[in-house]
N, C-alpha and C. Protein backbone atom coordinates (compact mmCIF):
# COMPACT_ATOMS: atom_id res chain seq x y z
N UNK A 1 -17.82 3.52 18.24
CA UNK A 1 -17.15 2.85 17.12
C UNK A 1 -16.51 1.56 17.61
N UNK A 2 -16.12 0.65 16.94
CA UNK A 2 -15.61 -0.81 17.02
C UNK A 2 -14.78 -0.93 15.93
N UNK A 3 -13.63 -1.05 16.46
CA UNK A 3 -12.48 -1.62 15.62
C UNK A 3 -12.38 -3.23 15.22
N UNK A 4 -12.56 -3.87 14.34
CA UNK A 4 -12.11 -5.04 14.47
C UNK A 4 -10.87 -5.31 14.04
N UNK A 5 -9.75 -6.89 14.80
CA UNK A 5 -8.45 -6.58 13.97
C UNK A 5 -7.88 -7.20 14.94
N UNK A 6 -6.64 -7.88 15.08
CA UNK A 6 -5.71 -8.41 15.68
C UNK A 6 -4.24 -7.72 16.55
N UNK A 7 -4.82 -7.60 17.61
CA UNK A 7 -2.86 -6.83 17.88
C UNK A 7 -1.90 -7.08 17.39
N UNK A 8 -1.54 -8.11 16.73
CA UNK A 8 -0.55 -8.57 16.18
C UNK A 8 -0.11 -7.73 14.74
N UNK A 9 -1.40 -7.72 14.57
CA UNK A 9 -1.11 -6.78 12.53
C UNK A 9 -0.84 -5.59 12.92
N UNK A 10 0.13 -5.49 12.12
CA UNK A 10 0.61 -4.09 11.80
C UNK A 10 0.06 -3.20 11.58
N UNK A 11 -1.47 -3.15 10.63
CA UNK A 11 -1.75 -2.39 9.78
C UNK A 11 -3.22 -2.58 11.07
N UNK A 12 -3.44 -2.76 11.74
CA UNK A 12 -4.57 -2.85 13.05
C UNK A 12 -3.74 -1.63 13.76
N UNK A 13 -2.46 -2.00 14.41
CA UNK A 13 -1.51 -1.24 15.20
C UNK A 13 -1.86 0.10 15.00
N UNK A 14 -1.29 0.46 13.60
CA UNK A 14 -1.18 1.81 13.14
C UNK A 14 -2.44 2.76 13.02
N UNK A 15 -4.10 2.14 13.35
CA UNK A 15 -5.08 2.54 13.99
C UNK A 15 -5.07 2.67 14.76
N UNK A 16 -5.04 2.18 15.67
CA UNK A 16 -4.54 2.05 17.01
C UNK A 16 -3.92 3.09 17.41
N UNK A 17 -2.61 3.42 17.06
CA UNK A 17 -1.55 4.28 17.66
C UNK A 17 -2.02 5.60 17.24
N UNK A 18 -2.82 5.71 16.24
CA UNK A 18 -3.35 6.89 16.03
C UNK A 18 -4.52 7.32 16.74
N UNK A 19 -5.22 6.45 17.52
CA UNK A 19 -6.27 6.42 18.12
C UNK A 19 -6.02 7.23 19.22
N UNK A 20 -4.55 6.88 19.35
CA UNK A 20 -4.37 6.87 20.78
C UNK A 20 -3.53 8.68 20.92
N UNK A 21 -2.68 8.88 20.02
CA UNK A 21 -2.48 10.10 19.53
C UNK A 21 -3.01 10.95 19.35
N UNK A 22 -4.27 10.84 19.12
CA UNK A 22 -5.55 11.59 18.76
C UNK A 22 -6.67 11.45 20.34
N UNK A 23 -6.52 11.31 21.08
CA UNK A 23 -7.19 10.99 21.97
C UNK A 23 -8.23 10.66 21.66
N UNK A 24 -8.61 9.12 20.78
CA UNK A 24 -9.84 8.61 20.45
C UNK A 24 -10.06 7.87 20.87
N UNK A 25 -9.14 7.07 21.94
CA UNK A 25 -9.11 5.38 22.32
C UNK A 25 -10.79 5.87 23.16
N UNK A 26 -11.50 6.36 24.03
CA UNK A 26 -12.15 6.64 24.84
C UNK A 26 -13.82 6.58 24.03
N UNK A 27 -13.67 6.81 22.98
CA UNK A 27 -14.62 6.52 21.77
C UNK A 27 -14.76 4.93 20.86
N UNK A 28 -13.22 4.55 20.62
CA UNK A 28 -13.43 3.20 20.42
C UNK A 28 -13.48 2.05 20.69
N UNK A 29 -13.94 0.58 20.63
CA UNK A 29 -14.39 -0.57 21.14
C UNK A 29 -13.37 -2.03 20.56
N UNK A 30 -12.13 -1.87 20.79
CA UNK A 30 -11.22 -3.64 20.31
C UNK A 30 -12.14 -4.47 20.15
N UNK A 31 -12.45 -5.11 18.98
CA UNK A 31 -13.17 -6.27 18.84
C UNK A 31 -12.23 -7.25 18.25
N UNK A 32 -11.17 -8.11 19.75
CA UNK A 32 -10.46 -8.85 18.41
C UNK A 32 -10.36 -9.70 17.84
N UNK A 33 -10.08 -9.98 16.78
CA UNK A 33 -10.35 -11.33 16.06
C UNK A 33 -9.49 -12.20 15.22
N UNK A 34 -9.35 -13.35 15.40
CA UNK A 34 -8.39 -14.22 15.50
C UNK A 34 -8.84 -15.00 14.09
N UNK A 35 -8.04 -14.02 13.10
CA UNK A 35 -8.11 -14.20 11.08
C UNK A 35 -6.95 -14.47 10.53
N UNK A 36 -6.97 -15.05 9.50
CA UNK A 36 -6.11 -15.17 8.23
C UNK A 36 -6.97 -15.62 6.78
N UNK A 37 -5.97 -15.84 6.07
CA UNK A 37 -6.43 -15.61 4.52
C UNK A 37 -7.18 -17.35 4.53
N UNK A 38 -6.66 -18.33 5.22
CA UNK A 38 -7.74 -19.55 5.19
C UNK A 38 -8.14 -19.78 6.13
N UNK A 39 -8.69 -18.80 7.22
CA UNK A 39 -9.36 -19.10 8.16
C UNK A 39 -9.96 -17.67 8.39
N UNK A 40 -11.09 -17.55 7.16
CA UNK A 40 -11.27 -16.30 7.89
C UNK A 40 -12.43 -15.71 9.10
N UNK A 41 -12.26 -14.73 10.23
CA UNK A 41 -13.18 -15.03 11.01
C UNK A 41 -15.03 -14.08 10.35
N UNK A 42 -15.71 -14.38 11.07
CA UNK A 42 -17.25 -14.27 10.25
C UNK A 42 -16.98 -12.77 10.28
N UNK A 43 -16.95 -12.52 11.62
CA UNK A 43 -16.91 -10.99 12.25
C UNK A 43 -16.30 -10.09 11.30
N UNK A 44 -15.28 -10.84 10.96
CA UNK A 44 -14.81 -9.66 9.61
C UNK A 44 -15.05 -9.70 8.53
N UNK A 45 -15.72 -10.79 7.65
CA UNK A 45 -16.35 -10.61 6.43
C UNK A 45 -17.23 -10.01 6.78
N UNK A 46 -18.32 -9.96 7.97
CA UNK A 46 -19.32 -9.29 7.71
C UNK A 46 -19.38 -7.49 7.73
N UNK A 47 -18.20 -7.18 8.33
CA UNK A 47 -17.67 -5.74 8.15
C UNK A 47 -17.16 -5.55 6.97
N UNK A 48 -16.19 -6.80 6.27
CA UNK A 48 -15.24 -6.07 4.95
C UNK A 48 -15.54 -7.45 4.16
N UNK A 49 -16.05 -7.30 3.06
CA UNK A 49 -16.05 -9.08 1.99
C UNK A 49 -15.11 -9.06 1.53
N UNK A 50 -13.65 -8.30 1.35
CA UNK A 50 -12.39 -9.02 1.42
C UNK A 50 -12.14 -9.88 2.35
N UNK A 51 -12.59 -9.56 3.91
CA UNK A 51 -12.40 -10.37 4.74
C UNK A 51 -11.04 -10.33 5.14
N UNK A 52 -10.83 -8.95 5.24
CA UNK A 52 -9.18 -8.45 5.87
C UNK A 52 -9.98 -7.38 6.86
N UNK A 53 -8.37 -7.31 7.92
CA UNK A 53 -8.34 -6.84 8.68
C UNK A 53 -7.15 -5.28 9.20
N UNK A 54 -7.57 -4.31 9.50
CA UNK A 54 -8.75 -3.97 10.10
C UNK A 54 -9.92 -3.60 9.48
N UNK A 55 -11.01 -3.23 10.56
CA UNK A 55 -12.69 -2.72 9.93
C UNK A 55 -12.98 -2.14 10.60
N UNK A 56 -13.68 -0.78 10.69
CA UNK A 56 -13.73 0.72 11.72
C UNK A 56 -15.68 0.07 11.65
N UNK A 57 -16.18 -0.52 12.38
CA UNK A 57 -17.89 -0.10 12.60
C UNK A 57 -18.11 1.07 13.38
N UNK A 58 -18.68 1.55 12.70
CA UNK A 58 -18.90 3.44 12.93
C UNK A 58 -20.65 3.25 13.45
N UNK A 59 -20.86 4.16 14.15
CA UNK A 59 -22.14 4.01 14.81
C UNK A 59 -23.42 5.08 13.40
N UNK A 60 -23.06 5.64 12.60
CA UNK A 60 -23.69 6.17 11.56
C UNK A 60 -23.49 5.76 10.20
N UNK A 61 -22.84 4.60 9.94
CA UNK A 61 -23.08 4.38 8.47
C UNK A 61 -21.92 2.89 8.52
N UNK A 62 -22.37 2.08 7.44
CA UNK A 62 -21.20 1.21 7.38
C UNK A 62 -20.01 1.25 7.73
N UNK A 63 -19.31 -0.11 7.85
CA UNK A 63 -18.22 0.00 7.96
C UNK A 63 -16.98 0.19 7.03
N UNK A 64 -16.26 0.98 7.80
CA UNK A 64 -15.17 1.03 6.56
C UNK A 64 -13.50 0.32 6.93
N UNK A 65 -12.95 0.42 5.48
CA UNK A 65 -11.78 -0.51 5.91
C UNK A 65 -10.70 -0.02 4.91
N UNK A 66 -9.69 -0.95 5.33
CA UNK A 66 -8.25 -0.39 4.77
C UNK A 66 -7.79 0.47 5.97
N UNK A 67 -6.31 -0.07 6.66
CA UNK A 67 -6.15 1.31 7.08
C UNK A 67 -5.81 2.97 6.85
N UNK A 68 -5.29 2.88 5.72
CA UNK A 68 -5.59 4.13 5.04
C UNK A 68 -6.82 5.07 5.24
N UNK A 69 -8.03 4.17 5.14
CA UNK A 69 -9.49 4.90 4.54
C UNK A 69 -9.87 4.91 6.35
N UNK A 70 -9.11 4.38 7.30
CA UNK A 70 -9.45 4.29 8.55
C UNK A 70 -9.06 5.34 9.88
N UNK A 71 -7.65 5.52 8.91
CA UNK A 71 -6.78 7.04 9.97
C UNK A 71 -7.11 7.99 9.41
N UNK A 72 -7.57 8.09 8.03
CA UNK A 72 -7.92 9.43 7.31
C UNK A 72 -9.38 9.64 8.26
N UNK A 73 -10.05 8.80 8.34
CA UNK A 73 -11.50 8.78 8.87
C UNK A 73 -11.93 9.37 10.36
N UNK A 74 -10.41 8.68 11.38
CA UNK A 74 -10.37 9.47 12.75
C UNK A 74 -9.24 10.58 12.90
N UNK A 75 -8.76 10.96 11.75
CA UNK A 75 -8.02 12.28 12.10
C UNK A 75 -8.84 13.40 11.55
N UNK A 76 -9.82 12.74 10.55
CA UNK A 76 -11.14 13.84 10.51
C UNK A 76 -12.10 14.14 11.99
N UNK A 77 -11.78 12.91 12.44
CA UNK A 77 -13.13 12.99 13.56
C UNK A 77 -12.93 13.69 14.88
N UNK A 78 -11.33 13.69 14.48
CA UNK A 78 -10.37 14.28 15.80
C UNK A 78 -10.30 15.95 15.42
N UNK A 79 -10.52 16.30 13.93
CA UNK A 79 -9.81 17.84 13.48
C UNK A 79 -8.28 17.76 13.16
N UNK A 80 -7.40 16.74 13.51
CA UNK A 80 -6.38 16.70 13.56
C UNK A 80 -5.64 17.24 12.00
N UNK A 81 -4.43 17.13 12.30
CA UNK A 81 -3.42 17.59 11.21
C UNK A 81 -2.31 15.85 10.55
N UNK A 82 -2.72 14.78 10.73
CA UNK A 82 -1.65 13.87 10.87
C UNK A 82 -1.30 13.83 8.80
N UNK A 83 -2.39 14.45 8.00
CA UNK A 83 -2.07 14.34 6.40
C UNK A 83 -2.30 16.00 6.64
N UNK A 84 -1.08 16.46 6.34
CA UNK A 84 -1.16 18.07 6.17
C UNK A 84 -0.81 18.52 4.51
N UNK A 85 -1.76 19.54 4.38
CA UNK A 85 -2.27 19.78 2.39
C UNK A 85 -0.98 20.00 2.08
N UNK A 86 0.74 20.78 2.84
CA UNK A 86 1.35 21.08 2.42
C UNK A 86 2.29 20.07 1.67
N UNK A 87 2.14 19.41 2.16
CA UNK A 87 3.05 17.72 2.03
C UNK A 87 1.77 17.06 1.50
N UNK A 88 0.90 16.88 1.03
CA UNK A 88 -0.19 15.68 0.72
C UNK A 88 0.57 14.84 0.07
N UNK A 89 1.13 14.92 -1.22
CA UNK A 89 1.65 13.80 -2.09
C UNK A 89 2.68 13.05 -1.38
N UNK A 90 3.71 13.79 -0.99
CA UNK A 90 4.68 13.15 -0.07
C UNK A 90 4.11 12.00 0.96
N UNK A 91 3.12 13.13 2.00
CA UNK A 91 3.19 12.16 2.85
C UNK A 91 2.08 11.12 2.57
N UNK A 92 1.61 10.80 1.41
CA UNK A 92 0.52 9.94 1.26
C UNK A 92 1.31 8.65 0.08
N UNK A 93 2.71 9.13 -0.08
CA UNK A 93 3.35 8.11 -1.36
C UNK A 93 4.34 7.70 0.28
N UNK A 94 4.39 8.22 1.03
CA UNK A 94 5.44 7.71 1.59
C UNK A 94 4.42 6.69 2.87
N UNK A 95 3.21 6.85 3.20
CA UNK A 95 2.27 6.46 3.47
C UNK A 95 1.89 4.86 2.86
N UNK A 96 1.80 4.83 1.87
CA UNK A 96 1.96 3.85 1.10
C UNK A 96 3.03 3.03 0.66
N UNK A 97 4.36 3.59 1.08
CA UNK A 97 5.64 2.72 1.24
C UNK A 97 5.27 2.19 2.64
N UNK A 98 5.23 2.84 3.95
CA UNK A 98 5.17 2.00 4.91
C UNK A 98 3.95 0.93 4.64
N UNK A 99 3.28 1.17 4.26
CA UNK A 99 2.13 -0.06 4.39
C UNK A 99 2.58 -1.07 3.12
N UNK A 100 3.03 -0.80 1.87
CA UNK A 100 3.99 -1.64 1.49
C UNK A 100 4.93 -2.92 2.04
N UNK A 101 5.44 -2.18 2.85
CA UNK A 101 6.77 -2.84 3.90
C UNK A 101 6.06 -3.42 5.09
N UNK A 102 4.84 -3.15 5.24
CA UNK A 102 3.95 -4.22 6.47
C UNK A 102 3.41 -5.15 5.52
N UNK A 103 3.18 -5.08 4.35
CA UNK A 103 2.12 -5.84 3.35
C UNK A 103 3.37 -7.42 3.39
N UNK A 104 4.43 -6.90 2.84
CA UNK A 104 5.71 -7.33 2.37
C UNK A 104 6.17 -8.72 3.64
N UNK A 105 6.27 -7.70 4.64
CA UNK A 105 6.67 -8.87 5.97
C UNK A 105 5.32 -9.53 6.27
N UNK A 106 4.11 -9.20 6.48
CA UNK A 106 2.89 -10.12 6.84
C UNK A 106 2.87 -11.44 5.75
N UNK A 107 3.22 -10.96 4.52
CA UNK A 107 3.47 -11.95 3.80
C UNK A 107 4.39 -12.79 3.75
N UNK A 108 5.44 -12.48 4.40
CA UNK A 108 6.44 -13.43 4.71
C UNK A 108 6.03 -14.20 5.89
N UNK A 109 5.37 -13.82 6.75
CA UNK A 109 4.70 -14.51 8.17
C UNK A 109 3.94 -15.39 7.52
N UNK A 110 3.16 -15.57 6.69
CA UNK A 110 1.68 -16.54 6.04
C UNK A 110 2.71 -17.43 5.80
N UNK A 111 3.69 -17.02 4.55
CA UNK A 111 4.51 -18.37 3.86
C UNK A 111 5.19 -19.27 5.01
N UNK A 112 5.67 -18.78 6.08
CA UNK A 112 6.07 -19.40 6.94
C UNK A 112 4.98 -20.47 8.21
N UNK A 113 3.75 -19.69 8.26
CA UNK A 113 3.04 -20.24 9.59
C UNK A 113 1.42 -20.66 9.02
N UNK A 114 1.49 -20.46 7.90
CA UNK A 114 -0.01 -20.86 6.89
C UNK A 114 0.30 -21.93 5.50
N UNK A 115 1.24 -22.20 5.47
CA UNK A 115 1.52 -23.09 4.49
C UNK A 115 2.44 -24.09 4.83
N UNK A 116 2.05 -25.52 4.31
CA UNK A 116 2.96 -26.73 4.76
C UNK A 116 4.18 -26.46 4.16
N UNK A 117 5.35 -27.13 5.35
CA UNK A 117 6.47 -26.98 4.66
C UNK A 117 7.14 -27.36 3.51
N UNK A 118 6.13 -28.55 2.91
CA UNK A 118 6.76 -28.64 1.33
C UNK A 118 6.24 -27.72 0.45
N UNK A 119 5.65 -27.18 0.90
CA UNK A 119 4.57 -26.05 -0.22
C UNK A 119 5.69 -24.78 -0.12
N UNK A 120 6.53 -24.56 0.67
CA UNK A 120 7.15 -23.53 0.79
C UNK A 120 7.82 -22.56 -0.31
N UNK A 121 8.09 -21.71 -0.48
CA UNK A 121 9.11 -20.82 -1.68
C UNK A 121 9.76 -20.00 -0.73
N UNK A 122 11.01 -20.53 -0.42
CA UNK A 122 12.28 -19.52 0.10
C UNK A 122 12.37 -18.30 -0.73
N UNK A 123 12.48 -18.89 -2.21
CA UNK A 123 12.52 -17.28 -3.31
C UNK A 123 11.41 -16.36 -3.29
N UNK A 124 10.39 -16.64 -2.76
CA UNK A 124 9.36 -16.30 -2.56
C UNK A 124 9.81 -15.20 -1.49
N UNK A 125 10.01 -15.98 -0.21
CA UNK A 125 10.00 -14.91 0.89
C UNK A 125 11.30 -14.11 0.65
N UNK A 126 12.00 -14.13 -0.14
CA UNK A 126 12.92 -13.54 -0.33
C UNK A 126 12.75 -12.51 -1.35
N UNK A 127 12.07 -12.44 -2.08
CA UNK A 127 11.29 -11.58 -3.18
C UNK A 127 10.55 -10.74 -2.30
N UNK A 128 9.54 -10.95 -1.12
CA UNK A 128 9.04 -10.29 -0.05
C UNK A 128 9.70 -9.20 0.65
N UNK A 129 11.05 -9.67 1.04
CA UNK A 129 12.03 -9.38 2.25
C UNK A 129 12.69 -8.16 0.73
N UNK A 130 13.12 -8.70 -0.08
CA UNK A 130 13.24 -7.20 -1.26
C UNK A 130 12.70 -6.29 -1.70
N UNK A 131 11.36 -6.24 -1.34
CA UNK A 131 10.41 -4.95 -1.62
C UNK A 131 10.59 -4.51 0.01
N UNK A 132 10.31 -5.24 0.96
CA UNK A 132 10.41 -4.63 2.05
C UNK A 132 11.83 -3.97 2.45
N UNK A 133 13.18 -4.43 1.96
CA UNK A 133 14.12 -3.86 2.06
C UNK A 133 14.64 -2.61 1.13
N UNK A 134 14.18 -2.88 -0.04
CA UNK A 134 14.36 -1.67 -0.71
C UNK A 134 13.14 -0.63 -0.19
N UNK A 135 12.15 -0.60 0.05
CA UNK A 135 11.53 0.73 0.87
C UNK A 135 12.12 0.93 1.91
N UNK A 136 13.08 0.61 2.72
CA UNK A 136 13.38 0.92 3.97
C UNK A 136 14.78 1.58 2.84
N UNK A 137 15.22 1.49 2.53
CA UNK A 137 16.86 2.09 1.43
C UNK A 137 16.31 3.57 1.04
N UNK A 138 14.90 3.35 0.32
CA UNK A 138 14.30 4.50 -0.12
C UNK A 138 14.02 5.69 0.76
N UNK A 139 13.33 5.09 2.14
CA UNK A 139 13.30 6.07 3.45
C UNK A 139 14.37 6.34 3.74
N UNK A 140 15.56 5.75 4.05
CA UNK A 140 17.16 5.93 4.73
C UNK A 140 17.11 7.10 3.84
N UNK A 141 17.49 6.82 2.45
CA UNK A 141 18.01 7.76 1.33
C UNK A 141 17.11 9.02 0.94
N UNK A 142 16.01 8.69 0.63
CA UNK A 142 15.06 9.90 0.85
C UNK A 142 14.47 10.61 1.57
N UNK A 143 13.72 9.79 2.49
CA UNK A 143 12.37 10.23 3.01
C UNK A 143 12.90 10.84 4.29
N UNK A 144 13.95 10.72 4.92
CA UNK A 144 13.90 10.83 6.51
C UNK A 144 13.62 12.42 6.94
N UNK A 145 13.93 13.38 6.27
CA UNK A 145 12.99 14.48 6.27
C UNK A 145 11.55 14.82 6.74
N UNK A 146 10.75 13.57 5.84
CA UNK A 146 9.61 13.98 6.74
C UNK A 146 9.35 13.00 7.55
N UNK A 147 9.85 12.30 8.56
CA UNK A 147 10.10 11.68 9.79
C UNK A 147 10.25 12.31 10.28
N UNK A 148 10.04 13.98 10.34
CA UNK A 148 11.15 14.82 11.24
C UNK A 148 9.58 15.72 11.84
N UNK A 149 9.54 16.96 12.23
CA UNK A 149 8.97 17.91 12.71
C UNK A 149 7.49 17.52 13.19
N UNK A 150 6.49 18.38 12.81
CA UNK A 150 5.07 17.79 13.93
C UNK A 150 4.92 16.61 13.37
N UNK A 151 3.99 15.24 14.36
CA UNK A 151 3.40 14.43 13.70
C UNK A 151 2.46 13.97 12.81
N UNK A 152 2.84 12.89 11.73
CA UNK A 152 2.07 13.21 11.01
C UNK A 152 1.83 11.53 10.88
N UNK A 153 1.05 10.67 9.70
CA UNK A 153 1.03 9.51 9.53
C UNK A 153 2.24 8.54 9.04
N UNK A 154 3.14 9.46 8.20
CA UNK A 154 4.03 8.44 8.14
C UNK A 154 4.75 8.02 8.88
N UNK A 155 5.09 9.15 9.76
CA UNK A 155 5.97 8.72 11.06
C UNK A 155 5.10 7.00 11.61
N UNK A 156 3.94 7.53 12.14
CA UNK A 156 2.99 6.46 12.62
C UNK A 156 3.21 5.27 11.59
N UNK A 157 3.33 5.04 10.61
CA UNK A 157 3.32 3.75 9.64
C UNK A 157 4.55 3.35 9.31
N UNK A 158 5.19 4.02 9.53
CA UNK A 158 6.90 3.63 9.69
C UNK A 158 7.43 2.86 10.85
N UNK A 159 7.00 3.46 11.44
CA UNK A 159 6.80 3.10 12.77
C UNK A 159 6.32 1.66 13.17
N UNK A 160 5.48 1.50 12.57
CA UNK A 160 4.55 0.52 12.82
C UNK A 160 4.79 -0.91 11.85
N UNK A 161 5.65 -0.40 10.81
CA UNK A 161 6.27 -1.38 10.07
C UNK A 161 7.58 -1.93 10.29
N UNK A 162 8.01 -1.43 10.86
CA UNK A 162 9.56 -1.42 11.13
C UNK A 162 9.37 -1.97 12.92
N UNK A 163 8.38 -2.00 13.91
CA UNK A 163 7.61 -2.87 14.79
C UNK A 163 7.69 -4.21 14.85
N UNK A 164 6.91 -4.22 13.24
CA UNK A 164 6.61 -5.77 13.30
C UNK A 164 7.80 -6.39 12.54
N UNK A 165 8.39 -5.73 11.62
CA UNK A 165 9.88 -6.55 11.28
C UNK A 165 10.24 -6.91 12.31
N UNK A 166 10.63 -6.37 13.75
CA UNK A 166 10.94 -6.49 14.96
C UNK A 166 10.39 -7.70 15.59
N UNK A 167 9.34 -8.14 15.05
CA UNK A 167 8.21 -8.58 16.18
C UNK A 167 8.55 -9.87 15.67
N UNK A 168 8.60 -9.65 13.97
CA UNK A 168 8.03 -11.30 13.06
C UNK A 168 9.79 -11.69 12.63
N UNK A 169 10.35 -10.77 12.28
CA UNK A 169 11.38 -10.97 11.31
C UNK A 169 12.78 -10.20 12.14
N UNK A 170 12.99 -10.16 13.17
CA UNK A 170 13.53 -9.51 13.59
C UNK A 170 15.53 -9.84 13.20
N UNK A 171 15.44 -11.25 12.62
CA UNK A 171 16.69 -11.91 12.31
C UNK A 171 17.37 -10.94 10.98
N UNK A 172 16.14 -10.77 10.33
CA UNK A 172 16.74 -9.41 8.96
C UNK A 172 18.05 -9.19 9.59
N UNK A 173 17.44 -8.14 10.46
CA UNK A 173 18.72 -7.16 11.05
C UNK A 173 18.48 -5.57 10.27
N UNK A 174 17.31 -5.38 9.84
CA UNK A 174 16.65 -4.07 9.31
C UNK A 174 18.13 -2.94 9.43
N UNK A 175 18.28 -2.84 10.88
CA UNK A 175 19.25 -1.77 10.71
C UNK A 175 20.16 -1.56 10.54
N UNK A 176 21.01 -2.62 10.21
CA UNK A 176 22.03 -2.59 9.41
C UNK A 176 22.29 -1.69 7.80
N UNK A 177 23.22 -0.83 8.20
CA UNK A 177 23.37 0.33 7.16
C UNK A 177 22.38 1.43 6.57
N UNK A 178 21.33 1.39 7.94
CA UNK A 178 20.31 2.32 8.09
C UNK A 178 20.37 3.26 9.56
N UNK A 179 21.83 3.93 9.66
CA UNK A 179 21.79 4.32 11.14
C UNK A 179 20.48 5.45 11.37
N UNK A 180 20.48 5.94 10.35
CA UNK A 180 19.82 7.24 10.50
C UNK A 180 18.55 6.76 10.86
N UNK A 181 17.64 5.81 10.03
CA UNK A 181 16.25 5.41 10.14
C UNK A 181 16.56 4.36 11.91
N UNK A 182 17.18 3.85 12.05
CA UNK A 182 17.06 3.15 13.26
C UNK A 182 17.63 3.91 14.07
N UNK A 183 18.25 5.21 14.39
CA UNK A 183 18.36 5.76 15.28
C UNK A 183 16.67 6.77 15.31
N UNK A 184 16.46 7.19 14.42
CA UNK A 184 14.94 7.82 14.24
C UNK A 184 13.60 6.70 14.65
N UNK A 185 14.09 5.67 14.63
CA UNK A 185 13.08 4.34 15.01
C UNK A 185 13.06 4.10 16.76
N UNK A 186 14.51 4.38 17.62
CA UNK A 186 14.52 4.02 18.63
C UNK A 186 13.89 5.04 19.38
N UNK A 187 13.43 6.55 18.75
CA UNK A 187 13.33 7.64 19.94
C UNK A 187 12.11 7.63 19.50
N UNK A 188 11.04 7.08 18.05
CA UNK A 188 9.71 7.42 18.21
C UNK A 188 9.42 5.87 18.98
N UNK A 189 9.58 4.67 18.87
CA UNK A 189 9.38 3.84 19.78
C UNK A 189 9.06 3.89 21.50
N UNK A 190 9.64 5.72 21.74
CA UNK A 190 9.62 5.59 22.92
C UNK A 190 7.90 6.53 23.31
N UNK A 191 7.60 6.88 22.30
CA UNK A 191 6.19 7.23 22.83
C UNK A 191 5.12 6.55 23.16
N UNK A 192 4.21 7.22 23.94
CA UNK A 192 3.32 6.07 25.00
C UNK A 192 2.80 5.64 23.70
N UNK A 193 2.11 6.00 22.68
CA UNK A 193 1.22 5.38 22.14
C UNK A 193 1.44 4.22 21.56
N UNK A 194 2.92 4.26 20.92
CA UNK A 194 3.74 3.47 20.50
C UNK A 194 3.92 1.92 21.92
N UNK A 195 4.39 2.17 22.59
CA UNK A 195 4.84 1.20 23.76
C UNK A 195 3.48 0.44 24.65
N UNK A 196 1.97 1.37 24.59
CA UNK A 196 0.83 0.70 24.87
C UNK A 196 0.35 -0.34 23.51
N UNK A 197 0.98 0.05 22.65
CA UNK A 197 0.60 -0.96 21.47
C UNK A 197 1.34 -2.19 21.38
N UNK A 198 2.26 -2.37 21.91
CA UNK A 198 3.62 -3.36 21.46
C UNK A 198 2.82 -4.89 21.47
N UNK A 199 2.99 -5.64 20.31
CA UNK A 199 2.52 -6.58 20.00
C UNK A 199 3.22 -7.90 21.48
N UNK A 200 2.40 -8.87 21.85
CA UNK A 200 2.54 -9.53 22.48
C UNK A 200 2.70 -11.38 22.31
């Protein structure tokens, strides 16, 4: 298999870290590629005609994409448990908040490093930085429950979003009046899979 995708994205990462959780890295191939929304590279339209990133090339059938449709794909291939039937809705709405909150900050990265500075909308990235902050309020207040016991994907996409706030946006200050989620952020940070991924 061949991953295509950027270390830098979040939503590449969180393949990744599952790859690696799953003991799949040994099966898959980094192909990486250096994309955005006006520059996009060939390699990945020709895997996904959105022309986003990531794209799983599988050695038996097209490629597939989204990371969603990509960890569901190697935690099948693994047998694994990371979406367990008992929790499905939960952990697949809370699944979709973290990738929300990566969607949210990547988009604040474009307005800043893909568009001239008179073209800019501060209210813009600030409209961004409010969906991404109110899902992190929603996890503090709700969700941190299932952050808790075996691993599963949201941990991994929480994880992985709350990374790259770190990485891109780290001035927020995310954890402010979130002890619980950033004390739960500093001890899964410390797993290998997590720390072989760390964006550079």
């Amino acid at each position: 298999m061949k991953l295509i995708g950027s270390p830098t994205s979040p939503f590449v990462r969180k393949c990744v870290v599952v790859a690696h959780e799953l003991g799949l890295t040994d099966r898959i191939e980094m192909i990486e590629a250096a994309t955005t929304p006006l520059a996009t590279a060939p390699e990945v339209i020709a895997a996904n005609p959105l022309g986003k990133i990531p794209a799983l090339m599988r050695e038996d059938g097209p490629a597939i994409y989204d990371s969603r449709v990509i960890t569901q794909f190697l935690n099948a291939e693994a047998g694994a448990d990371l979406y367990p039937e008992a929790f499905k809705w939960e952990i697949l709405t809370l699944e979709a908040t973290a990738d929300a909150t990566m969607e949210a900050a990547v988009l604040m990265t474009y307005e800043a490093r893909l568009r001239d500075e008179s073209a800019r909308s501060q209210d813009w990235v600030e409209a961004q930085w409010g969906k991404a902050s109110r899902a992190l309020d929603a996890v503090q207040d709700r969700w941190m429950s299932h952050l808790s016991g075996p691993l599963n994907i949201t941990q991994i996409g929480m994880a992985c979003a709350l990374g790259y706030i770190d990485f891109r946006h780290d001035a927020r200050n995310w954890r402010e009046g979130r002890d619980e989620l950033a004390a739960w952020f500093e001890t899964f940070a410390k797993r290998e899979s997590f720390t072989a991924t760390m964006p550079g």
